[in-house]
Protein backbone atom coordinates (compact mmCIF):
# COMPACT_ATOMS: atom_id res chain seq x y z
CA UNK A 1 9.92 59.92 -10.49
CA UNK A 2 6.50 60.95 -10.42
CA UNK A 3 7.31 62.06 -6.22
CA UNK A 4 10.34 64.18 -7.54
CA UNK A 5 8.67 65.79 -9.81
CA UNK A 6 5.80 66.63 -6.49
CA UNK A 7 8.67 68.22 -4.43
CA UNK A 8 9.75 69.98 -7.20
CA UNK A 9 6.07 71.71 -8.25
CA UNK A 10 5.76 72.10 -4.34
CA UNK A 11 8.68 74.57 -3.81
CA UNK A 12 8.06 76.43 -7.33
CA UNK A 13 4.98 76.86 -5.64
CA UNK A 14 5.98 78.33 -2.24
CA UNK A 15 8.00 80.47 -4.22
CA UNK A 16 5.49 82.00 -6.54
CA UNK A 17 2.85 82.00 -3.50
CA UNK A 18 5.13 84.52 -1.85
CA UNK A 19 5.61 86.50 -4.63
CA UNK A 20 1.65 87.15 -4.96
CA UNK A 21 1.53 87.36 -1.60
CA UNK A 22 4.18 90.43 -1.89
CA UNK A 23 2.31 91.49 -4.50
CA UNK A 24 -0.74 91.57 -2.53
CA UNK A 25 0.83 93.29 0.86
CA UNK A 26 3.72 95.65 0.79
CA UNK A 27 6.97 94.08 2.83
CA UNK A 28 9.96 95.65 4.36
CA UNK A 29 12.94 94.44 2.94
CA UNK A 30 13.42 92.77 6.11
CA UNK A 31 10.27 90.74 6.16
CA UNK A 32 11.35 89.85 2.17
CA UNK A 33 14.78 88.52 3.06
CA UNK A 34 13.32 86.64 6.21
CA UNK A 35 10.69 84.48 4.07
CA UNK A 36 13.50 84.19 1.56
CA UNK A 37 15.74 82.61 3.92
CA UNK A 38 12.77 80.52 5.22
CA UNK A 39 11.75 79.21 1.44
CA UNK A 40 16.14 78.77 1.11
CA UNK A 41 15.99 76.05 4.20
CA UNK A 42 12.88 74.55 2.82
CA UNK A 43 14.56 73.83 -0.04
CA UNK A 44 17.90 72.34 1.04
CA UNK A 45 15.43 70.09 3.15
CA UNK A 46 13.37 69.51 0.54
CA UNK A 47 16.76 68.38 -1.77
CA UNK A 48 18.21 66.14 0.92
CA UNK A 49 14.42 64.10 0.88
CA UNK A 50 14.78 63.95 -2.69
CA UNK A 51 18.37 62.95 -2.37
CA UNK A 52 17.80 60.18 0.33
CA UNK A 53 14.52 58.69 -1.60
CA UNK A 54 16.84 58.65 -4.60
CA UNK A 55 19.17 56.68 -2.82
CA UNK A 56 16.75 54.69 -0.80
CA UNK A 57 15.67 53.74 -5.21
CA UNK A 58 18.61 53.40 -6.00
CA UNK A 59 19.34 50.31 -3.55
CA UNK A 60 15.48 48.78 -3.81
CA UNK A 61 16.84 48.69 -7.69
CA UNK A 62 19.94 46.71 -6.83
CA UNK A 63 18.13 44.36 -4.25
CA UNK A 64 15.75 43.56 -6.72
CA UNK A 65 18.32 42.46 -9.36
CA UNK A 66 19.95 40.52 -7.51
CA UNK A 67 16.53 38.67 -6.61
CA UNK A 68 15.54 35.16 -7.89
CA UNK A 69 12.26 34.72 -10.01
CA UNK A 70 9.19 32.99 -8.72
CA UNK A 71 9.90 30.22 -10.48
CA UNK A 72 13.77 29.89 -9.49
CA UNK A 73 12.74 30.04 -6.12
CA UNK A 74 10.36 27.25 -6.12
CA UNK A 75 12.23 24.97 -8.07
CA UNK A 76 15.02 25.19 -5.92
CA UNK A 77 13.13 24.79 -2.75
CA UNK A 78 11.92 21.70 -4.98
CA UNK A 79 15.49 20.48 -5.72
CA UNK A 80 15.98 20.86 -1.52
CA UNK A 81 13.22 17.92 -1.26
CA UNK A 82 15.10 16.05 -4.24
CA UNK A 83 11.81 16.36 -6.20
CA UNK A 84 11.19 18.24 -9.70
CA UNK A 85 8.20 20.23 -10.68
CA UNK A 86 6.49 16.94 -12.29
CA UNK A 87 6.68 14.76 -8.83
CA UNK A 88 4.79 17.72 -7.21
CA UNK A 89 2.12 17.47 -9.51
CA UNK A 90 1.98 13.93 -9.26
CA UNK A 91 1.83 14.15 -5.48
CA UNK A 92 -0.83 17.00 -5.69
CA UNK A 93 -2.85 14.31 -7.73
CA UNK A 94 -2.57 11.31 -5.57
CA UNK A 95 -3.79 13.51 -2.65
CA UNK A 96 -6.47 14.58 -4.45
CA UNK A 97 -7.89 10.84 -5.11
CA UNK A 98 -6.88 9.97 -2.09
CA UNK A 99 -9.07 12.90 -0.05
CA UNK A 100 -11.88 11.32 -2.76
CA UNK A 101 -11.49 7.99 -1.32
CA UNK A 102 -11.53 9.18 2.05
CA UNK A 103 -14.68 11.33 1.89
CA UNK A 104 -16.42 8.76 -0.06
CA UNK A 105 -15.48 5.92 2.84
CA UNK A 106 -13.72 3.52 -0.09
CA UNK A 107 -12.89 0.48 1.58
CA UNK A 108 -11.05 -0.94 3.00
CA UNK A 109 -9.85 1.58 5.86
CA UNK A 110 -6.90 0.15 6.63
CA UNK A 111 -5.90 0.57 2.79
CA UNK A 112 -6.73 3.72 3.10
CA UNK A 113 -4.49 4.45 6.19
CA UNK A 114 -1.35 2.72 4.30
CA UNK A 115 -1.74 5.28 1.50
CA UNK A 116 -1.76 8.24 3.55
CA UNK A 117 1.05 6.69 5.43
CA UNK A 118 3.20 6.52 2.52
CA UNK A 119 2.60 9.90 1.55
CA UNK A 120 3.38 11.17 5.27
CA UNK A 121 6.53 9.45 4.76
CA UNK A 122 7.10 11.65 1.01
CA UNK A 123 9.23 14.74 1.35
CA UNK A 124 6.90 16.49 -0.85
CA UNK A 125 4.18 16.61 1.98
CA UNK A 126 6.19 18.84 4.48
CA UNK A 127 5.47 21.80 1.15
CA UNK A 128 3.34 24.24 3.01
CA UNK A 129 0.86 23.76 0.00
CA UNK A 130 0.25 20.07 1.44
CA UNK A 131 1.48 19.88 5.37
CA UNK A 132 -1.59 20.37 6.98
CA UNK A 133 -4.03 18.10 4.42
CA UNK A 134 -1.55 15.07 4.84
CA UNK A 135 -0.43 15.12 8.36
CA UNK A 136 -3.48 16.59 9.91
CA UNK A 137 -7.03 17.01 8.16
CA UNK A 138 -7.00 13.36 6.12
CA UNK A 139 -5.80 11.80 9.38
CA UNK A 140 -8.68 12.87 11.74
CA UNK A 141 -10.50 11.90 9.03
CA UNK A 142 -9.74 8.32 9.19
CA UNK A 143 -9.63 8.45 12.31
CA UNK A 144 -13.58 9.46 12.69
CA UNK A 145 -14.09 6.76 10.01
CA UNK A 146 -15.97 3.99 12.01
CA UNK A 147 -15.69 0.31 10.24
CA UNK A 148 -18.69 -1.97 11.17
CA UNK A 149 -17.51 -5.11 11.70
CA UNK A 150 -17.84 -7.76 9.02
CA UNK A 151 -20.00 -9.77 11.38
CA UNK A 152 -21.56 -9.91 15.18
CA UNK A 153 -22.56 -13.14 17.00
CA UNK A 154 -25.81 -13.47 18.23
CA UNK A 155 -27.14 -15.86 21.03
CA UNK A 156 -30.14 -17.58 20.17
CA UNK A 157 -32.77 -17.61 22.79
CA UNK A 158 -36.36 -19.30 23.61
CA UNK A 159 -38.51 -19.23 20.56
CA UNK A 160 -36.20 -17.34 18.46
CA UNK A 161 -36.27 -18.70 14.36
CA UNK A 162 -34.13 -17.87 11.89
CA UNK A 163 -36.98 -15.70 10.28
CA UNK A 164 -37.06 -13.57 13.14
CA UNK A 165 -33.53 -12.88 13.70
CA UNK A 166 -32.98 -11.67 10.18
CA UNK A 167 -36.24 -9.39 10.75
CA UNK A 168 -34.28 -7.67 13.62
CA UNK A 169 -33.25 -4.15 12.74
CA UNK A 170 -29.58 -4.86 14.20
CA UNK A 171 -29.42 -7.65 11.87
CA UNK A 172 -31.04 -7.04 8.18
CA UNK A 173 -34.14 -5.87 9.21
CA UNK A 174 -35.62 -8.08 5.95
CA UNK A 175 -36.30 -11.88 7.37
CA UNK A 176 -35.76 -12.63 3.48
CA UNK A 177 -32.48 -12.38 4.32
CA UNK A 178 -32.36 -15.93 7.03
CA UNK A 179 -30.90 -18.06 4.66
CA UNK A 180 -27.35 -15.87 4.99
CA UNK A 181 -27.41 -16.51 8.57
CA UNK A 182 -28.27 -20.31 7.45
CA UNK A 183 -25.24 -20.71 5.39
CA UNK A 184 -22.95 -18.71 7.49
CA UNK A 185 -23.68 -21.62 10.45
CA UNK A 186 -24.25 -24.66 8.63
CA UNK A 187 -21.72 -26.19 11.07
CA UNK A 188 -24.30 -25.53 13.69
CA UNK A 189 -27.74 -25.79 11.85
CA UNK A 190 -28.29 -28.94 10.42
CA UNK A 191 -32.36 -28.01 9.77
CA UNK A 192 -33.29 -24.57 9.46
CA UNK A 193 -36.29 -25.41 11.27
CA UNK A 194 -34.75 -27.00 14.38
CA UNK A 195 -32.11 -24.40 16.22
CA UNK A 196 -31.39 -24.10 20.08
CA UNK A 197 -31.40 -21.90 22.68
CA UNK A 198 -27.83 -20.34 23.35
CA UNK A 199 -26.15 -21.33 20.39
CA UNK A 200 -24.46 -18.93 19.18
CA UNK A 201 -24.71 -17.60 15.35
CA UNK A 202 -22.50 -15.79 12.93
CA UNK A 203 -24.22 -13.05 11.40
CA UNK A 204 -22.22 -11.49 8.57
CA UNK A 205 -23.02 -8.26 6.69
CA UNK A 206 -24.59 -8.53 3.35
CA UNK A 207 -23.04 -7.65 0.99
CA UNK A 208 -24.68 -5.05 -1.57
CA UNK A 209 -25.64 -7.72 -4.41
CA UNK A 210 -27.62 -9.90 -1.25
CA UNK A 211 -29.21 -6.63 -0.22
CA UNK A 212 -30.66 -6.06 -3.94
CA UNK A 213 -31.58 -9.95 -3.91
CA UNK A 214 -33.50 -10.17 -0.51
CA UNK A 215 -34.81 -6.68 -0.95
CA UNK A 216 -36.29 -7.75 -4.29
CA UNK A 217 -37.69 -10.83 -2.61
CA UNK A 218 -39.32 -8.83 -0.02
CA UNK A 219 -41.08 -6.51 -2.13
CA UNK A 220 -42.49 -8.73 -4.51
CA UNK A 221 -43.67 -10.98 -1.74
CA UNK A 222 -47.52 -11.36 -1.64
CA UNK A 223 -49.13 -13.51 1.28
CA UNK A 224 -51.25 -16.67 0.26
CA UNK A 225 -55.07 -15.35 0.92
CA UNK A 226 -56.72 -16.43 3.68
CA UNK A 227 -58.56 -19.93 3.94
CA UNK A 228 -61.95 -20.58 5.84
CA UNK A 229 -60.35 -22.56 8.68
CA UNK A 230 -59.28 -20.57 11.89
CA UNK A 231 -55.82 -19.50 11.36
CA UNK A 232 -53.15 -20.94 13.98
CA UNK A 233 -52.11 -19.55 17.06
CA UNK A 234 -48.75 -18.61 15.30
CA UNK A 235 -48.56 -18.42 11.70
CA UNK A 236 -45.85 -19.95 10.44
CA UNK A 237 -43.07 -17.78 8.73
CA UNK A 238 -43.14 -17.14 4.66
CA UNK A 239 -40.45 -19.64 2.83
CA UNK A 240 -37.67 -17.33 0.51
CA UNK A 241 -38.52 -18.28 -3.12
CA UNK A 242 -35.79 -20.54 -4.34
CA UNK A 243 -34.59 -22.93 -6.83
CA UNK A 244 -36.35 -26.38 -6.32
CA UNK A 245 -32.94 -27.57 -5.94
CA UNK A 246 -31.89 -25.35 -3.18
CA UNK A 247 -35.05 -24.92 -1.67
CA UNK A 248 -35.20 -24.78 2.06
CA UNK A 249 -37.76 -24.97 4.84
CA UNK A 250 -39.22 -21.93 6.31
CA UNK A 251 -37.69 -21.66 9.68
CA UNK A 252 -39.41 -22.55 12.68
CA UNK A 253 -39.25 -21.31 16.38
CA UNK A 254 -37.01 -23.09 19.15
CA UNK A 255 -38.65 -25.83 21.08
């Protein structure tokens, strides 16, 4: 309306312009009827915009009756997946912990991957709101998720101990820690202090509660103080503090 009323105050204004302009210059009669006519054309012109944008109104009006609310529409394109508003907000939720998982590298991966699966396989992911998380972002995701393996082998070699292969950084990097490799090879190691070159060991991760033990161990170890006698070409490796009961020699180095 307020555009009518603009073409409206623009040809009142034409008008009235040409009258002071008259005013202000003397015209022929001729010159008077000429701008008359001109002003008369503007106007019809003028009329048919204003007619047309009425129109033009008249059907945005109707269109936009006819139109569905927001709401409507996306519970219908809800009701095309067979879901209702509440499984959608359910889904949203289990993506959400499940992106949490993901970032935070919850094992196990493979659990991981059979959740996302399952949600690939949901109608609800293929909303635009949910596409691209589920079948693109969480995948490459898991897919740049490298899982250590639970445990390496490790060939023993010429002078190697127990000790020492716990010390190594590959291993635990805390020779504390030898009596894990001890108990993961007991079929192999009948002493601790007696193993052979190219065996081969089982060394399994520790797990975080072992960690906390053997680095607890290490740093409240304290050396025994030096005696008066010369010291030994090789000093022989610090025992873990144990129970007496399942106390066990400090390793020695292959023969």
């Amino acid at each position: 309306m307020k555009f009518y009323k603009l073409l409206l105050v623009s040809f009142f204004a034409m008008v009235l312009s040409v009258n002071i302009f008259a005013q202000q210059k003397e015209m022929t009669k001729e010159e008077w009827q000429n701008e008359m006519n001109r002003l008369t054309e503007r106007r019809v012109s003028l009329t048919a915009e204003l007619n047309a944008l009425k129109a033009e109104v008249a059907n945005l009006k109707k269109i936009n009756a006819g139109l569905k609310s927001y709401d409507d529409c996306v519970n219908e394109t809800y009701a095309m997946l067979g879901a209702k508003k509440a499984d959608v907000d359910n889904f949203r939720k289990q993506l959400a912990d499940l992106t949490a998982k993901i970032d935070g590298r919850v094992p196990e991966k493979a659990d991981r991957q059979a959740e996302l699966d399952a949600m690939k396989k949901n109608k609800i992911s293929a909303l635009p709101e949910f596409f691209d998380q589920v079948h693109n972002q969480l995948q490459r995701k898991l897919d740049a998720w490298v899982v250590a393996p639970k445990e390496i082998n490790y060939t023993v070699v010429k002078n190697d101990n127990l000790w020492n292969i716990a010390k190594k950084k590959e291993h635990y990097a805390n020779p504390f820690a030898w009596p894990v490799i001890y108990k993961a090879n007991r079929d192999q190691i009948k002493n601790p202090d007696l193993i052979f070159p190219k065996q081969i060991f089982k060394i399994p991760n520790l797990t975080e509660e072992e960690k906390s033990k053997y680095d607890k161990i290490r740093r409240n170890y304290k050396p025994a103080p030096p005696t008066q006698t010369q010291a030994p070409a090789v000093a022989p490796a610090p025992a873990e503090k144990k129970p007496a009961a399942a106390a066990a020699p400090a390793p020695k180095k292959v023969k």
